[in-house]
PDB file of N, CA and C in Angstrom:
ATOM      1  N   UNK A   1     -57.010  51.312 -11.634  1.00  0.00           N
ATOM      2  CA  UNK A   1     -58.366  50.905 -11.438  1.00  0.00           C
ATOM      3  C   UNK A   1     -58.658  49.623 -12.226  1.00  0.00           C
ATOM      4  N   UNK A   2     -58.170  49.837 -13.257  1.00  0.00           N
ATOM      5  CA  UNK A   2     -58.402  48.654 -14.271  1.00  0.00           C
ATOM      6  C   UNK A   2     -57.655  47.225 -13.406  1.00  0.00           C
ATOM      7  N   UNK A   3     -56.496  47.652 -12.993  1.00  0.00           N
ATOM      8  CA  UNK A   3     -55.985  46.075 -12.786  1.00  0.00           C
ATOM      9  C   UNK A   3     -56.638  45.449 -10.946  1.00  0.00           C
ATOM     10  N   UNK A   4     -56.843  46.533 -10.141  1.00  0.00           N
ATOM     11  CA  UNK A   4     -57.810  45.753  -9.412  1.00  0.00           C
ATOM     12  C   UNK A   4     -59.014  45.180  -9.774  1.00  0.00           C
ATOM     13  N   UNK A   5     -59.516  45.633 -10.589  1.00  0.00           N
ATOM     14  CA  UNK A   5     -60.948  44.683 -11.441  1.00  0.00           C
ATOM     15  C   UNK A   5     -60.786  43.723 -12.169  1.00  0.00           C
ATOM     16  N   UNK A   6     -59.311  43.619 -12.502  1.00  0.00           N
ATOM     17  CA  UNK A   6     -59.142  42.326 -13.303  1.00  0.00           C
ATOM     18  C   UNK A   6     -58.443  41.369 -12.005  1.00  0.00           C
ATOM     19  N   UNK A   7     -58.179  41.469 -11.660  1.00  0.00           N
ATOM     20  CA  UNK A   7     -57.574  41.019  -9.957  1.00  0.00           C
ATOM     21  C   UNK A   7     -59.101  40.704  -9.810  1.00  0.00           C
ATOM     22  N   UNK A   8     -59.986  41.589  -9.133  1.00  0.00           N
ATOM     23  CA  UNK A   8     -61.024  41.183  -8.104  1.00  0.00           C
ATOM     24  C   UNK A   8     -61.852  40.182  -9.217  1.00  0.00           C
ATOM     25  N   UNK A   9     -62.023  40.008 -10.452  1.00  0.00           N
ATOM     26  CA  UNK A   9     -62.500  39.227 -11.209  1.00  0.00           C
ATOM     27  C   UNK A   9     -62.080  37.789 -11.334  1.00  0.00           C
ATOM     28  N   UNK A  10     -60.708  37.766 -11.619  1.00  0.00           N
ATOM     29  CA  UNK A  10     -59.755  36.919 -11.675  1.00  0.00           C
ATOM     30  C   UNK A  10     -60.030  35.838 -10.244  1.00  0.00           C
ATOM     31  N   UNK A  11     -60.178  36.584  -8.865  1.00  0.00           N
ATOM     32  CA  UNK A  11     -60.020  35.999  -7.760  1.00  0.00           C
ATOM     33  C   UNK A  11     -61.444  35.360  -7.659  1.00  0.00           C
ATOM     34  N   UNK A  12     -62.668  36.043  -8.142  1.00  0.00           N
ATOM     35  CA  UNK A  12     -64.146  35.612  -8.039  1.00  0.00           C
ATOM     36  C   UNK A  12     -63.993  34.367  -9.016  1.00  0.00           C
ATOM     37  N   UNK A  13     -63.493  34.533 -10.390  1.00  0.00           N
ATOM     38  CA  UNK A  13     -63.624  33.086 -11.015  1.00  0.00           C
ATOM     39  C   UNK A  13     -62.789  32.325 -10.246  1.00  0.00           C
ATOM     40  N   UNK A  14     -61.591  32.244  -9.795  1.00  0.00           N
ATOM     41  CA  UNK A  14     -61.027  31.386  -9.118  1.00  0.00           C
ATOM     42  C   UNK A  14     -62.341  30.575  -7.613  1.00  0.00           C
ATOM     43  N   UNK A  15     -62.257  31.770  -7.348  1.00  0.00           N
ATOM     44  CA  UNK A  15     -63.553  31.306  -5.826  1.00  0.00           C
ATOM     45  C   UNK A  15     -64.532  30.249  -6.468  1.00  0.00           C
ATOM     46  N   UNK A  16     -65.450  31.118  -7.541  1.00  0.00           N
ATOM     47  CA  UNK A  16     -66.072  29.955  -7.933  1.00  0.00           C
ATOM     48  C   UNK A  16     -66.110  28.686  -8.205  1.00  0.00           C
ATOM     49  N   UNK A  17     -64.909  28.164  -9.438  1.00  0.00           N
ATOM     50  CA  UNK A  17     -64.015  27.561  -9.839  1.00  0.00           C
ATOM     51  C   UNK A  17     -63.791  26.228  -8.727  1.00  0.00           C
ATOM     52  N   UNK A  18     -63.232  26.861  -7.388  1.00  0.00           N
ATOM     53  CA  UNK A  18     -62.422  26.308  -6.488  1.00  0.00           C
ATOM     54  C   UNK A  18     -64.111  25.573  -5.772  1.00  0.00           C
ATOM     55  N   UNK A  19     -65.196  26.481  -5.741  1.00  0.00           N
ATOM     56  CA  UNK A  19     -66.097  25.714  -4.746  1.00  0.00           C
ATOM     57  C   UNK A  19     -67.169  24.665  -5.674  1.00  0.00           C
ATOM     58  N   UNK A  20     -66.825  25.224  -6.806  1.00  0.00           N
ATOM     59  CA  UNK A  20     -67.735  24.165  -7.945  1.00  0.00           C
ATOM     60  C   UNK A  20     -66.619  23.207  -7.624  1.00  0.00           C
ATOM     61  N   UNK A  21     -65.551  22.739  -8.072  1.00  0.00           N
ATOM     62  CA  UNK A  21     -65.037  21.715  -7.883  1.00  0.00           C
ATOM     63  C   UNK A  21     -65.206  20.899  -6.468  1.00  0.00           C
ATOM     64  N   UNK A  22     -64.763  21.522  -5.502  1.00  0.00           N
ATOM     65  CA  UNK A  22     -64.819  21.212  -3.987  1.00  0.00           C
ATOM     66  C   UNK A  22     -66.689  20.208  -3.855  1.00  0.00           C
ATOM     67  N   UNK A  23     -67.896  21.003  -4.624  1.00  0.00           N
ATOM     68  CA  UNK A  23     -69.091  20.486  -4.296  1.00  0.00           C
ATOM     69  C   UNK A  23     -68.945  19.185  -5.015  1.00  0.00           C
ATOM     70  N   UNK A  24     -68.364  19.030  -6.255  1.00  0.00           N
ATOM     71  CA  UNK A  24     -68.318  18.020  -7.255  1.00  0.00           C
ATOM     72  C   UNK A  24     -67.724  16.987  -6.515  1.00  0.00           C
ATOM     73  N   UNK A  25     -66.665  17.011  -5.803  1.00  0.00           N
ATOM     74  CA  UNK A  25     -66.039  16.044  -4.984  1.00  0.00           C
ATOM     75  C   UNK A  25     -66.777  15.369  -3.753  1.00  0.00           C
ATOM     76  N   UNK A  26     -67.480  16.594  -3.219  1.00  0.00           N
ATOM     77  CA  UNK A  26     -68.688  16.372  -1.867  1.00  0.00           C
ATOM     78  C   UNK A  26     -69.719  15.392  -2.510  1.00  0.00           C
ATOM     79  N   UNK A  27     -70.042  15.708  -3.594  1.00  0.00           N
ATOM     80  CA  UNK A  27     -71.220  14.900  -4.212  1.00  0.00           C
ATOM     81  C   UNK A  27     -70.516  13.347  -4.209  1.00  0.00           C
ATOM     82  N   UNK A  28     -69.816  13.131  -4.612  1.00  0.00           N
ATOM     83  CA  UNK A  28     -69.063  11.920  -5.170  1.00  0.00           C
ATOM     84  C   UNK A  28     -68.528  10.872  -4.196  1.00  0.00           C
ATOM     85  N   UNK A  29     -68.436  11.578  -2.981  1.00  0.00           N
ATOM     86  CA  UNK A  29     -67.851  10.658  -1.753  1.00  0.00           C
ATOM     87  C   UNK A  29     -69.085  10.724  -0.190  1.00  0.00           C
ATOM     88  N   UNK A  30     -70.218  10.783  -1.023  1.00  0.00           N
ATOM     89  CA  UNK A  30     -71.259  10.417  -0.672  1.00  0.00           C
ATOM     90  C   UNK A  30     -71.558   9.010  -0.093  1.00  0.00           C
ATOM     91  N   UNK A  31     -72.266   8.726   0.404  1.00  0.00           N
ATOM     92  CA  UNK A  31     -72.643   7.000   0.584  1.00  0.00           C
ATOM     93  C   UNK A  31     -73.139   6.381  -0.281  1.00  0.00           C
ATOM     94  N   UNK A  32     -74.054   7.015  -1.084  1.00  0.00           N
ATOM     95  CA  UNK A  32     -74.972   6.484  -2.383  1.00  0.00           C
ATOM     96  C   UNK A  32     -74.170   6.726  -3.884  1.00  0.00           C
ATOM     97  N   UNK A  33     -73.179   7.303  -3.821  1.00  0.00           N
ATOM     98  CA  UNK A  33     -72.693   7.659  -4.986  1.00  0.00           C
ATOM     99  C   UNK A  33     -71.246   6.662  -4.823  1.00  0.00           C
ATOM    100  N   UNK A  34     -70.817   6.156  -3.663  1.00  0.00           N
ATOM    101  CA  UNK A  34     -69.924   5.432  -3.429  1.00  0.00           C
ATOM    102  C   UNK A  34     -70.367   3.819  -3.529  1.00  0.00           C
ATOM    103  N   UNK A  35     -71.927   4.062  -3.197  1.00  0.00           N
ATOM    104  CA  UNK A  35     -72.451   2.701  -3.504  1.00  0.00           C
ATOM    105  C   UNK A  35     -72.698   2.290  -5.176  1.00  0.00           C
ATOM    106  N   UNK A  36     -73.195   3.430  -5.566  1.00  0.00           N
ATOM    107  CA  UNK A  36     -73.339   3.213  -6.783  1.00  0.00           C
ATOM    108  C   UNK A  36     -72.223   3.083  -7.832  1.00  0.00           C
ATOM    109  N   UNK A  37     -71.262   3.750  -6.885  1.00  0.00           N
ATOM    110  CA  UNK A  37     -69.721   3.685  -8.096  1.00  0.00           C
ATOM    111  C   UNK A  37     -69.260   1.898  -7.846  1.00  0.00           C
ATOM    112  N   UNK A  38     -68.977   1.392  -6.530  1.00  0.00           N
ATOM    113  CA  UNK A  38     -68.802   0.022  -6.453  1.00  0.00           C
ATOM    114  C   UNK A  38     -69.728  -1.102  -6.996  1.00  0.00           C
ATOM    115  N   UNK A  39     -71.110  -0.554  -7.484  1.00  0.00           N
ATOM    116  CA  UNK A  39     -71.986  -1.621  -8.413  1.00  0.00           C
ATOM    117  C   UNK A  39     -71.487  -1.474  -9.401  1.00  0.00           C
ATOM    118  N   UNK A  40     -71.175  -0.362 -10.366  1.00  0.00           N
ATOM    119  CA  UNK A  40     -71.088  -0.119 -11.478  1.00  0.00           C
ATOM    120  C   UNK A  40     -69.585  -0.717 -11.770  1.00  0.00           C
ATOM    121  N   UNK A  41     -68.712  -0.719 -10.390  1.00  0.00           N
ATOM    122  CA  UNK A  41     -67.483  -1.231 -10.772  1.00  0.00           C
ATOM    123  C   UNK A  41     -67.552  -3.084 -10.738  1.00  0.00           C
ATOM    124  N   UNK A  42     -68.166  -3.161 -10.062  1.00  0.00           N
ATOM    125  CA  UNK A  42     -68.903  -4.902  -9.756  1.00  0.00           C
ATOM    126  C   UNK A  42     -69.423  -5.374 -10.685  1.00  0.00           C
ATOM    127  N   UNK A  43     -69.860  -4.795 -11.972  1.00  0.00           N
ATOM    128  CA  UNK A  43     -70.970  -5.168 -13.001  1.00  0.00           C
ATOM    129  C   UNK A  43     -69.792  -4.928 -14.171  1.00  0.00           C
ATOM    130  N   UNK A  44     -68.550  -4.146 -13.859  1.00  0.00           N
ATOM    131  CA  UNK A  44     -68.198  -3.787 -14.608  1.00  0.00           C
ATOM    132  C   UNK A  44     -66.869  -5.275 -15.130  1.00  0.00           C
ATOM    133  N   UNK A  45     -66.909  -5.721 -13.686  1.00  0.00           N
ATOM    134  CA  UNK A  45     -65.933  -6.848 -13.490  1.00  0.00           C
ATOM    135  C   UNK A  45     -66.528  -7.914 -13.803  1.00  0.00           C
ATOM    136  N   UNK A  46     -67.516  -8.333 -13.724  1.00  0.00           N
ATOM    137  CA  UNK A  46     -68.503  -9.381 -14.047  1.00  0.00           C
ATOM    138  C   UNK A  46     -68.434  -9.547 -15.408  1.00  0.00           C
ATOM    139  N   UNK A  47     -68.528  -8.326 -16.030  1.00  0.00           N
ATOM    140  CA  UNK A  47     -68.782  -8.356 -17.594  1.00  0.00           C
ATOM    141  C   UNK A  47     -67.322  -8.932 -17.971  1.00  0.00           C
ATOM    142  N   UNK A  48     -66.123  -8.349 -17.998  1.00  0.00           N
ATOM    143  CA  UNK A  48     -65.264  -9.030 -17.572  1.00  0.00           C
ATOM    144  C   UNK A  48     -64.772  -9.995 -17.838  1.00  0.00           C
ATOM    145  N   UNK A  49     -64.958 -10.654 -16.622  1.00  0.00           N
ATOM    146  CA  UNK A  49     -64.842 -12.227 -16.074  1.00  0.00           C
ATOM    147  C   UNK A  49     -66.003 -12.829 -17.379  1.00  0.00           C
ATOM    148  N   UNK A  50     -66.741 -12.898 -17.914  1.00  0.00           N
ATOM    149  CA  UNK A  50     -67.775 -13.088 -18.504  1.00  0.00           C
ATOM    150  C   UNK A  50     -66.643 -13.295 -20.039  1.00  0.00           C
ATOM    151  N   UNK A  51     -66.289 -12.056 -20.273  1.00  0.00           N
ATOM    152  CA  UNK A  51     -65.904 -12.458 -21.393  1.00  0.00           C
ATOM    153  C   UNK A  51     -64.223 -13.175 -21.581  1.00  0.00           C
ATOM    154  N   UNK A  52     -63.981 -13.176 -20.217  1.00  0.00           N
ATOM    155  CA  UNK A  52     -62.959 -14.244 -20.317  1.00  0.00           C
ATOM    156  C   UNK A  52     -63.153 -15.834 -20.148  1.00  0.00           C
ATOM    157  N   UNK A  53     -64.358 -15.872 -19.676  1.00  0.00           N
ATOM    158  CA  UNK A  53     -64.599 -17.460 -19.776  1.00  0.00           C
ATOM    159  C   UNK A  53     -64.819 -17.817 -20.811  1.00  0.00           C
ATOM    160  N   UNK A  54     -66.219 -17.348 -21.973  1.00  0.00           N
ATOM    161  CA  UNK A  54     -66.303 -16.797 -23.401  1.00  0.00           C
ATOM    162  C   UNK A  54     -64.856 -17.634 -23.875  1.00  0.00           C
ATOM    163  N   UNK A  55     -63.759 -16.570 -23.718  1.00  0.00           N
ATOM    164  CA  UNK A  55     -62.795 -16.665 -24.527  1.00  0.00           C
ATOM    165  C   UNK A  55     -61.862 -17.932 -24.406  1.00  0.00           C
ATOM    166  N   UNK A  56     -62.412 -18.724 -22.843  1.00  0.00           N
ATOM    167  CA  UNK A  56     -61.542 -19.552 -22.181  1.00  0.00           C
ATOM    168  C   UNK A  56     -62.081 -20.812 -23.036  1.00  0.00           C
ATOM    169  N   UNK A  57     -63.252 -20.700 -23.140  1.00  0.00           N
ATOM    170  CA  UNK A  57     -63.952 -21.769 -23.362  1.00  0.00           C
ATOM    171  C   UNK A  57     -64.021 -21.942 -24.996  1.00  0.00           C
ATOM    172  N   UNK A  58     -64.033 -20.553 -25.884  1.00  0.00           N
ATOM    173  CA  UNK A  58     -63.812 -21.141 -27.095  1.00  0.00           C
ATOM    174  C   UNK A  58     -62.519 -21.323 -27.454  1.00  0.00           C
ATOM    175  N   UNK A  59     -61.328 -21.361 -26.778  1.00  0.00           N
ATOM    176  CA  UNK A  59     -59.872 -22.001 -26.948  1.00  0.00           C
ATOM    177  C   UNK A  59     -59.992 -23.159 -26.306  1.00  0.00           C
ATOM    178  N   UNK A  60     -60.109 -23.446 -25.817  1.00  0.00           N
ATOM    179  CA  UNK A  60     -60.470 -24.986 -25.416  1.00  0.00           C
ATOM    180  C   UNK A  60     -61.328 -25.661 -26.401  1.00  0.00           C
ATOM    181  N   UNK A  61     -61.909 -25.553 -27.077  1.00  0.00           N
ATOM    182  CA  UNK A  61     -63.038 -26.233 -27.777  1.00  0.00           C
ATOM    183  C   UNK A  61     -61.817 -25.887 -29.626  1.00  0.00           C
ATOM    184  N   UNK A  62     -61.145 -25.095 -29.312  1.00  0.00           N
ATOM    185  CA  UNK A  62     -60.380 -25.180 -30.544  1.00  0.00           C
ATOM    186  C   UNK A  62     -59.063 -26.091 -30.506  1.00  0.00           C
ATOM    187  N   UNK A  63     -58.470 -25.794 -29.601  1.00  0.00           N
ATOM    188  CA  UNK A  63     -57.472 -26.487 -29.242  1.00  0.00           C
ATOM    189  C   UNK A  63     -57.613 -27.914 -29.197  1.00  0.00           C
ATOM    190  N   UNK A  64     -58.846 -28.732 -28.742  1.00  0.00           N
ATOM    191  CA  UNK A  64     -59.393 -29.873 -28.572  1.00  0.00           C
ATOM    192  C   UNK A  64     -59.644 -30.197 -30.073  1.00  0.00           C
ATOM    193  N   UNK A  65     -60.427 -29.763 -30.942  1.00  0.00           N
ATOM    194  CA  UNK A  65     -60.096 -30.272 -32.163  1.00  0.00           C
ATOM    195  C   UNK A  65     -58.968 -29.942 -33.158  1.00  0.00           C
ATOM    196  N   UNK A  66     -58.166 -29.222 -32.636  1.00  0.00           N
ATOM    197  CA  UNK A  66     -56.766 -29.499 -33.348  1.00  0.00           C
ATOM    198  C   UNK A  66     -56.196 -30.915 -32.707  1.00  0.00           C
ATOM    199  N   UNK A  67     -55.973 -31.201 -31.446  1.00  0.00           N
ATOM    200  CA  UNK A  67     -55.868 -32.453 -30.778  1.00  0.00           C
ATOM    201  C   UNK A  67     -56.437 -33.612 -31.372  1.00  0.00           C
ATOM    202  N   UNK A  68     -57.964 -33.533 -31.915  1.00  0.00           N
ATOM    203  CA  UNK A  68     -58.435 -34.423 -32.452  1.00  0.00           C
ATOM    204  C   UNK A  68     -58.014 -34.795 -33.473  1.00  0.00           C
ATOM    205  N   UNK A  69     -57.826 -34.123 -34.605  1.00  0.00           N
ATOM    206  CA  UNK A  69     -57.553 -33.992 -35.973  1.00  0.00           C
ATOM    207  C   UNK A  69     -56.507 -34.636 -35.855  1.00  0.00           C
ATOM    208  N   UNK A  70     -55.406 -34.198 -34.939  1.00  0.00           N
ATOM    209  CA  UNK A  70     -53.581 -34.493 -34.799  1.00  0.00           C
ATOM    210  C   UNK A  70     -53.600 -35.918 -34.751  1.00  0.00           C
ATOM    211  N   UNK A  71     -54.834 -36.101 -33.424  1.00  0.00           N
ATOM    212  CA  UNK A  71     -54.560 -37.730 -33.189  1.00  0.00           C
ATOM    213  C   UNK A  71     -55.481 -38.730 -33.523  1.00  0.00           C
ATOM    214  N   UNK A  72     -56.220 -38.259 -35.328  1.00  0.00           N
ATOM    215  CA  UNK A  72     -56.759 -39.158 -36.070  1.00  0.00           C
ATOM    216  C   UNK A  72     -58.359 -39.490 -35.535  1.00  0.00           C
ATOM    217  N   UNK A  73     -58.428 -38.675 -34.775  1.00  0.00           N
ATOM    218  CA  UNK A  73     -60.141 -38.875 -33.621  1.00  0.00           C
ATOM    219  C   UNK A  73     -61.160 -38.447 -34.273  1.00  0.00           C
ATOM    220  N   UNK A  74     -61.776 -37.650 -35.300  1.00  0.00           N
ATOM    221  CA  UNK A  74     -62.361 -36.866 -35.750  1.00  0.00           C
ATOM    222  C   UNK A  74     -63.377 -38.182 -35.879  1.00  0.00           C
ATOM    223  N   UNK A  75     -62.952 -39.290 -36.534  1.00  0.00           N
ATOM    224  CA  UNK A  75     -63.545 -40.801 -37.661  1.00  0.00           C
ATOM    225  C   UNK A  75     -64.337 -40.748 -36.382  1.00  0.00           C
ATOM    226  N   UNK A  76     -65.988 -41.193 -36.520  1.00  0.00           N
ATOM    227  CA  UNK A  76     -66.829 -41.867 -35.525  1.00  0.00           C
ATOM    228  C   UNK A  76     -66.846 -43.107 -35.492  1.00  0.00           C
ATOM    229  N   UNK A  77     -65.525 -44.192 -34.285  1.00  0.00           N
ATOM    230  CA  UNK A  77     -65.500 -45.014 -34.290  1.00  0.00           C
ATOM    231  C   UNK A  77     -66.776 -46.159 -33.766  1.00  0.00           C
ATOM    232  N   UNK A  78     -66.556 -47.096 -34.181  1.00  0.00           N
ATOM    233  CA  UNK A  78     -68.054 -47.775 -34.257  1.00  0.00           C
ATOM    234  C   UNK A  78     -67.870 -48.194 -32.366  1.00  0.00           C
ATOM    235  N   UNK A  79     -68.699 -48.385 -31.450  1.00  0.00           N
ATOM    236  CA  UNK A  79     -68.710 -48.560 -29.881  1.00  0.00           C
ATOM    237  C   UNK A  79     -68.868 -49.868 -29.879  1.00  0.00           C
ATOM    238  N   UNK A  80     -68.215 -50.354 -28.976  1.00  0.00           N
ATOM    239  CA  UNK A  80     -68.687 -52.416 -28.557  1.00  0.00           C
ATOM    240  C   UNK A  80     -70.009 -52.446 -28.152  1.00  0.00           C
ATOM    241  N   UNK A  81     -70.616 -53.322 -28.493  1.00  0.00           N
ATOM    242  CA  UNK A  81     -72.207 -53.632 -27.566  1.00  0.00           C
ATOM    243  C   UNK A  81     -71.629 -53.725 -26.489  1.00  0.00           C
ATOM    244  N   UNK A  82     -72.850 -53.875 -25.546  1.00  0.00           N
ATOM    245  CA  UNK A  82     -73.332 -53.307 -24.221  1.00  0.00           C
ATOM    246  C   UNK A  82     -72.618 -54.415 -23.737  1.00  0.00           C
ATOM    247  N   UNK A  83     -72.434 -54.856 -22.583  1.00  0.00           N
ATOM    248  CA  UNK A  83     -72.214 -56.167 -22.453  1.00  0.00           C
ATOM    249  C   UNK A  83     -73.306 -56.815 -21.203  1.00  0.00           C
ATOM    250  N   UNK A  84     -74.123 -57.406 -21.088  1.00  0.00           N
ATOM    251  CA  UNK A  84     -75.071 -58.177 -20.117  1.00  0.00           C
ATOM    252  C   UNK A  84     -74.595 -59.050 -18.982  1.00  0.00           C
ATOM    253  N   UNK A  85     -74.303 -58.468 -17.964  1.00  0.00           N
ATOM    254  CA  UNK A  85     -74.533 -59.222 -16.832  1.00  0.00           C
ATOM    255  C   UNK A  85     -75.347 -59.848 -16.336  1.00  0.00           C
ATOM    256  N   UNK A  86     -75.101 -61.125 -16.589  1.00  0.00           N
ATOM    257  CA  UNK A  86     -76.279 -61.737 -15.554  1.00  0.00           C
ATOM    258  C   UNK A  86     -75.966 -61.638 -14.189  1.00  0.00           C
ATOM    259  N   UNK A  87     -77.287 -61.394 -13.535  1.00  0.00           N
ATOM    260  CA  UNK A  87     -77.210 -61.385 -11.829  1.00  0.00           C
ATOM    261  C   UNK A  87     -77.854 -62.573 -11.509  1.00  0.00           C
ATOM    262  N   UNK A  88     -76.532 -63.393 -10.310  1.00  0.00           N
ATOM    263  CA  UNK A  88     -76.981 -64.594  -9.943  1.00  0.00           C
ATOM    264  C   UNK A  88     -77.106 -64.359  -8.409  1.00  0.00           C
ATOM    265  N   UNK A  89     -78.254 -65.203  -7.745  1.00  0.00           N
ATOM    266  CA  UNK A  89     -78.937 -65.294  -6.711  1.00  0.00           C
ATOM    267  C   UNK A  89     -77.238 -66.210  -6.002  1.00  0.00           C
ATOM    268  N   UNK A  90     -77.374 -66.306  -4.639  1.00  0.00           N
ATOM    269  CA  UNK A  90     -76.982 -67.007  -3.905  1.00  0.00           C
ATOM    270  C   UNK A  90     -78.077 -67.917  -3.575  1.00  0.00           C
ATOM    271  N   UNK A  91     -77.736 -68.769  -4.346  1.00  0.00           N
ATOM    272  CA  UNK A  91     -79.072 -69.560  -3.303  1.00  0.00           C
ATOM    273  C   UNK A  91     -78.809 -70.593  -2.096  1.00  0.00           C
ATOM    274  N   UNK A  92     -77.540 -70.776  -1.595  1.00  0.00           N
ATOM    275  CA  UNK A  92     -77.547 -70.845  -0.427  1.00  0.00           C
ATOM    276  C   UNK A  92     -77.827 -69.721   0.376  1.00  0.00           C
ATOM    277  N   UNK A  93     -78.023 -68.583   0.310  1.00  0.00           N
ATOM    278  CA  UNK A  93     -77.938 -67.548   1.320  1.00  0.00           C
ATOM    279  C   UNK A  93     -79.550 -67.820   2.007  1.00  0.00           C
ATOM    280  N   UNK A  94     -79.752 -67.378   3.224  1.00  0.00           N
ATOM    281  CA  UNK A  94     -81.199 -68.148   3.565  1.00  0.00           C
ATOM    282  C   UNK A  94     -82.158 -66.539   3.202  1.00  0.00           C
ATOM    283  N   UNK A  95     -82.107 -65.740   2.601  1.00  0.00           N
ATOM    284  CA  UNK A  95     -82.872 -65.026   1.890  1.00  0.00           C
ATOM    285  C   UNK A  95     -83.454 -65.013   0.652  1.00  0.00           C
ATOM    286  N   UNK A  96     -82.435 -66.091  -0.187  1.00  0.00           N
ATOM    287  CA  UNK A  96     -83.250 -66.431  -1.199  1.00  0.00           C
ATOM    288  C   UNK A  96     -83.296 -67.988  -1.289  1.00  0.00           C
ATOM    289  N   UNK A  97     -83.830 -68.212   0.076  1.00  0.00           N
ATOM    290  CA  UNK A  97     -83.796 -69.615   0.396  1.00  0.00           C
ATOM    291  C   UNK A  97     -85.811 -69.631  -0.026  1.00  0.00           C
ATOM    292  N   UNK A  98     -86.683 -71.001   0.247  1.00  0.00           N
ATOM    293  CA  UNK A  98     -87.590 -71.448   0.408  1.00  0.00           C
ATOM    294  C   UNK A  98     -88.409 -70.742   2.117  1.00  0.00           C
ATOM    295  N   UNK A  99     -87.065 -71.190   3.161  1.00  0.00           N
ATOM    296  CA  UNK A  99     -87.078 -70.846   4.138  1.00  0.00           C
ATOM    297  C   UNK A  99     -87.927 -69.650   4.701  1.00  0.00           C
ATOM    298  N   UNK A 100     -89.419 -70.137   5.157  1.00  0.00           N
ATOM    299  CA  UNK A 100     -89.995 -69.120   5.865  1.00  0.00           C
ATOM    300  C   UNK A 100     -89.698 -68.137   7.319  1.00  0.00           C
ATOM    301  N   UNK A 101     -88.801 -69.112   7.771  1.00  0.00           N
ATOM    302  CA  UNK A 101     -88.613 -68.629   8.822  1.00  0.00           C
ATOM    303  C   UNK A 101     -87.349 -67.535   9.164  1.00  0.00           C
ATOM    304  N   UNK A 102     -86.711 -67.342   7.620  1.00  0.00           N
ATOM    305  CA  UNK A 102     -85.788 -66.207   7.773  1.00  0.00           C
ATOM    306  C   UNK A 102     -86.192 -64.771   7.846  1.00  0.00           C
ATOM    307  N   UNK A 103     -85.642 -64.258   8.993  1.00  0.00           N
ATOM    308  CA  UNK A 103     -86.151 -62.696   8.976  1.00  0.00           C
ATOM    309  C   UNK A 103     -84.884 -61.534   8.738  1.00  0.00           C
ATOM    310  N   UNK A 104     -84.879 -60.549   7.987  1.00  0.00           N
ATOM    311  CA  UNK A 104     -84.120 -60.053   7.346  1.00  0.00           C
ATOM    312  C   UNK A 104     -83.719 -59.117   8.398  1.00  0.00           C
ATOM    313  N   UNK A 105     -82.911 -58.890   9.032  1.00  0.00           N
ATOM    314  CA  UNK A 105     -82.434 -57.649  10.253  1.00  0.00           C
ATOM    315  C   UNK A 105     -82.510 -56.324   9.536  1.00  0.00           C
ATOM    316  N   UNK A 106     -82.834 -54.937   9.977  1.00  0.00           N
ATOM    317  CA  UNK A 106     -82.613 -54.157   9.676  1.00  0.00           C
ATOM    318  C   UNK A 106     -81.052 -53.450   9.796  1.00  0.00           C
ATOM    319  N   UNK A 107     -80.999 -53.028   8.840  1.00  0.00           N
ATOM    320  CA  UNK A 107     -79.557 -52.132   8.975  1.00  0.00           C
ATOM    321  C   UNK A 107     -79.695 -50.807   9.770  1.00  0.00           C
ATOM    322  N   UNK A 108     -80.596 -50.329   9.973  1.00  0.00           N
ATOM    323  CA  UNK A 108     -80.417 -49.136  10.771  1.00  0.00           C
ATOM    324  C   UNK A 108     -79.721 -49.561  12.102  1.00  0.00           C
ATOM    325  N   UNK A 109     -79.237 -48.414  12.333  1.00  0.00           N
ATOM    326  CA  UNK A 109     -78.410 -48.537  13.519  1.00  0.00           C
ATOM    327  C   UNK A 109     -79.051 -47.524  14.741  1.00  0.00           C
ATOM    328  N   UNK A 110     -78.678 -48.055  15.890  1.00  0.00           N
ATOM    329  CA  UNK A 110     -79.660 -47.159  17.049  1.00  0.00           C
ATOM    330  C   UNK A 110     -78.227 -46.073  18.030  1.00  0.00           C
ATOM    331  N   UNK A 111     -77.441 -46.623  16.946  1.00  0.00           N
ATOM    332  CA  UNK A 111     -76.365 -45.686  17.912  1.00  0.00           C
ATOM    333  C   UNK A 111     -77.053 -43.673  17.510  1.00  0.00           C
ATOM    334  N   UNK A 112     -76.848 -43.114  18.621  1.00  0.00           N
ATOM    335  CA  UNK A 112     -77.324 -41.764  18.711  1.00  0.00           C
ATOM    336  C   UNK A 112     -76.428 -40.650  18.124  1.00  0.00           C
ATOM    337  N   UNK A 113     -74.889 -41.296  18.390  1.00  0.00           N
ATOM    338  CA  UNK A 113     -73.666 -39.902  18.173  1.00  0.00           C
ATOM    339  C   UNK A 113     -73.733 -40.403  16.778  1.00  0.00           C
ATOM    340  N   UNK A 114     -74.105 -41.655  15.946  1.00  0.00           N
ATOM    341  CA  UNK A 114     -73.627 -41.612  14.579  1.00  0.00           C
ATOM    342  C   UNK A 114     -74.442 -40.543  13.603  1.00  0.00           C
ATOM    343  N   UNK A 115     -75.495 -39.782  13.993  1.00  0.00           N
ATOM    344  CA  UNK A 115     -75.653 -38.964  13.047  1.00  0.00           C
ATOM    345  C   UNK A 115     -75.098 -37.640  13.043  1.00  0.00           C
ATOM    346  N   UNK A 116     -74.508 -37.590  14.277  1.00  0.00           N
ATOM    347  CA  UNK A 116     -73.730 -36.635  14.293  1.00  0.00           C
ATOM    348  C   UNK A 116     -72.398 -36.218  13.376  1.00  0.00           C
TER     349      UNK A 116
END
């Protein structure tokens, strides 16, 4: 008597056991719980990527002043002045002539396929 009750017990926790798990899985491969697992995995990659740029970017910024240091750059060398171009007119051209009677053509163009 005793060992069918530990049997029929044994088999009820198993049953249970077996359909608690089985619901846990039903829950999980849901649409909303599948959506929510791929944000959380999306946010999870972001963070991520985040702290590898972080890391990309302060080795670069170290590496660059070891470079500097190596190749004597650190000194704030003094810059050349600016240098001034003068802009000279054509003054033969008949636009910056006296000449009233020059009229300046437009550059637009009337072709139709060119904005294409």
């Amino acid at each position: 008597m005793f060992r069918r009750t530990f049997w029929f017990t044994a088999g009820a926790a198993a049953g249970v056991w077996a359909t608690t798990k089985v619901n846990r899985k039903l829950k999980q491969l849901t649409p909303e719980s599948l959506a929510n697992q791929a944000a959380g995995k999306a946010i999870e990659a972001g963070h991520r990527l985040k702290d590898f740029a972080l890391d990309v970017r302060d080795g670069m910024a170290q590496r660059e002043a070891e470079l500097d240091e190596a190749l004597g750059l650190n000194a704030n060398p003094e810059l050349p002045s600016p240098r001034h171009v003068a802009a000279l007119e054509n003054s033969n051209h008949p636009k910056y002539s006296k000449n009233p009677t020059y009229v300046e053509r437009s550059t637009y163009s009337y072709n139709r396929n060119e904005d294409h």
